[in-house]
Protein backbone atom coordinates (compact mmCIF):
# COMPACT_ATOMS: atom_id res chain seq x y z
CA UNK A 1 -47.57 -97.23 -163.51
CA UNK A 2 -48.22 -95.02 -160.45
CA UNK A 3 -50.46 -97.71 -159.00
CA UNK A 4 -47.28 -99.41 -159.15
CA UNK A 5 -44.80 -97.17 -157.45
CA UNK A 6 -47.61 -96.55 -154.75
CA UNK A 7 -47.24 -100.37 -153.80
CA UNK A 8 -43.74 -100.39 -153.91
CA UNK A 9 -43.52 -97.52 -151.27
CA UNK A 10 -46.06 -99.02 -149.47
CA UNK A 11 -44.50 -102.59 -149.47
CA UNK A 12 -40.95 -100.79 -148.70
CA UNK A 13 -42.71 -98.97 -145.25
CA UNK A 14 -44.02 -101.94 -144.00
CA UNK A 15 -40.58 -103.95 -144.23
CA UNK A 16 -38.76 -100.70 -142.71
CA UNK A 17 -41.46 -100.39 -140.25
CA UNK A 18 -41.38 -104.20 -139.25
CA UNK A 19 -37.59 -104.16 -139.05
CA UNK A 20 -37.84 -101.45 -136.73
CA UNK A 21 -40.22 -102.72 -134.78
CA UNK A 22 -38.62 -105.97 -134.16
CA UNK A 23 -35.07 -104.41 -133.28
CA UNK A 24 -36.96 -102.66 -130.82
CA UNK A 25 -38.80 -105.60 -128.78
CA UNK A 26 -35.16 -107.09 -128.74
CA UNK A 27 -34.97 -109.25 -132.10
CA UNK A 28 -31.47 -109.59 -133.46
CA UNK A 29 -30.37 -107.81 -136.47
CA UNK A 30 -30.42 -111.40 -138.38
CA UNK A 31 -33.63 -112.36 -137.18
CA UNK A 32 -35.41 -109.23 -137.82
CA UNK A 33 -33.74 -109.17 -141.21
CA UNK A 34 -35.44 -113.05 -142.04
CA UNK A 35 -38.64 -112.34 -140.72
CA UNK A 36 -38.39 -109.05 -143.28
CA UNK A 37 -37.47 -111.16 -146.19
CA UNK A 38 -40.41 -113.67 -145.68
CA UNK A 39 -42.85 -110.83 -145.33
CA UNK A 40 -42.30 -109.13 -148.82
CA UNK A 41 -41.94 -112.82 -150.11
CA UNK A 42 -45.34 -113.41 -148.36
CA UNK A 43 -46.78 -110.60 -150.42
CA UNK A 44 -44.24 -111.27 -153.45
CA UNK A 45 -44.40 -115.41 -153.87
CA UNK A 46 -42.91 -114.18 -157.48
CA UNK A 47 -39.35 -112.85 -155.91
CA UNK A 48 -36.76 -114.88 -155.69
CA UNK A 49 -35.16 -115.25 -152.26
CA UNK A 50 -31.46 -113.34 -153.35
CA UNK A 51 -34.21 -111.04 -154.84
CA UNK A 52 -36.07 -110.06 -151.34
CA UNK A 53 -33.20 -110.41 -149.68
CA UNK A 54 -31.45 -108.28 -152.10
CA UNK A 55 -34.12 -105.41 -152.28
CA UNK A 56 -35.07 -105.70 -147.68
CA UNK A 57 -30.62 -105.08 -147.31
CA UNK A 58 -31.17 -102.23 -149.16
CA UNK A 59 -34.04 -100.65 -147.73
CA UNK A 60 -32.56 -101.08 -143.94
CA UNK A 61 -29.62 -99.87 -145.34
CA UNK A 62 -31.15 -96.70 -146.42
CA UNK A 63 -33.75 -96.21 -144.17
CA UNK A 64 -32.01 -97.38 -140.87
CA UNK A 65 -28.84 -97.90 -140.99
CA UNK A 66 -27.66 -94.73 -143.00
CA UNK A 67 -30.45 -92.68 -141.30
CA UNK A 68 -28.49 -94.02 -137.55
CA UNK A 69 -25.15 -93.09 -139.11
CA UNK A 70 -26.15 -89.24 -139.76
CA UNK A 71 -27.93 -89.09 -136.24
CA UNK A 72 -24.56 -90.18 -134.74
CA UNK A 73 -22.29 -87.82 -137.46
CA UNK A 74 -24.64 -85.20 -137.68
């Protein structure tokens, strides 16, 4: 089980860390978001797409976009 939650974070950095990366060489917010969701597909052929997509929305969401939103209402 903790084998388990260790890939999960470590699956969950890597999409953050790729979305941020490709927002900052000038991707768009949809195209950085697609190339997210084939990259956890990539290493989870067993997720659906509405799954990935489901699960990448969320992480941006709480690692980038609500971490941007207290930087700017801090």
């Amino acid at each position: 089980m903790r084998q388990d939650i260790n890939i999960a974070r470590r699956c969950e950095r890597a999409v953050v860390t790729a979305y941020r990366e490709l927002r900052q060489v000038g991707s768009d917010d949809l195209s950085a978001f697609q190339a997210c969701t084939a990259l956890y597909r990539i290493h989870h052929p067993e997720a659906s797409l509405n799954e990935a997509r489901r699960l990448v929305a969320e992480w941006i969401d709480h690692h980038v976009v609500r971490q941007q939103e207290t930087v700017a209402y801090g």
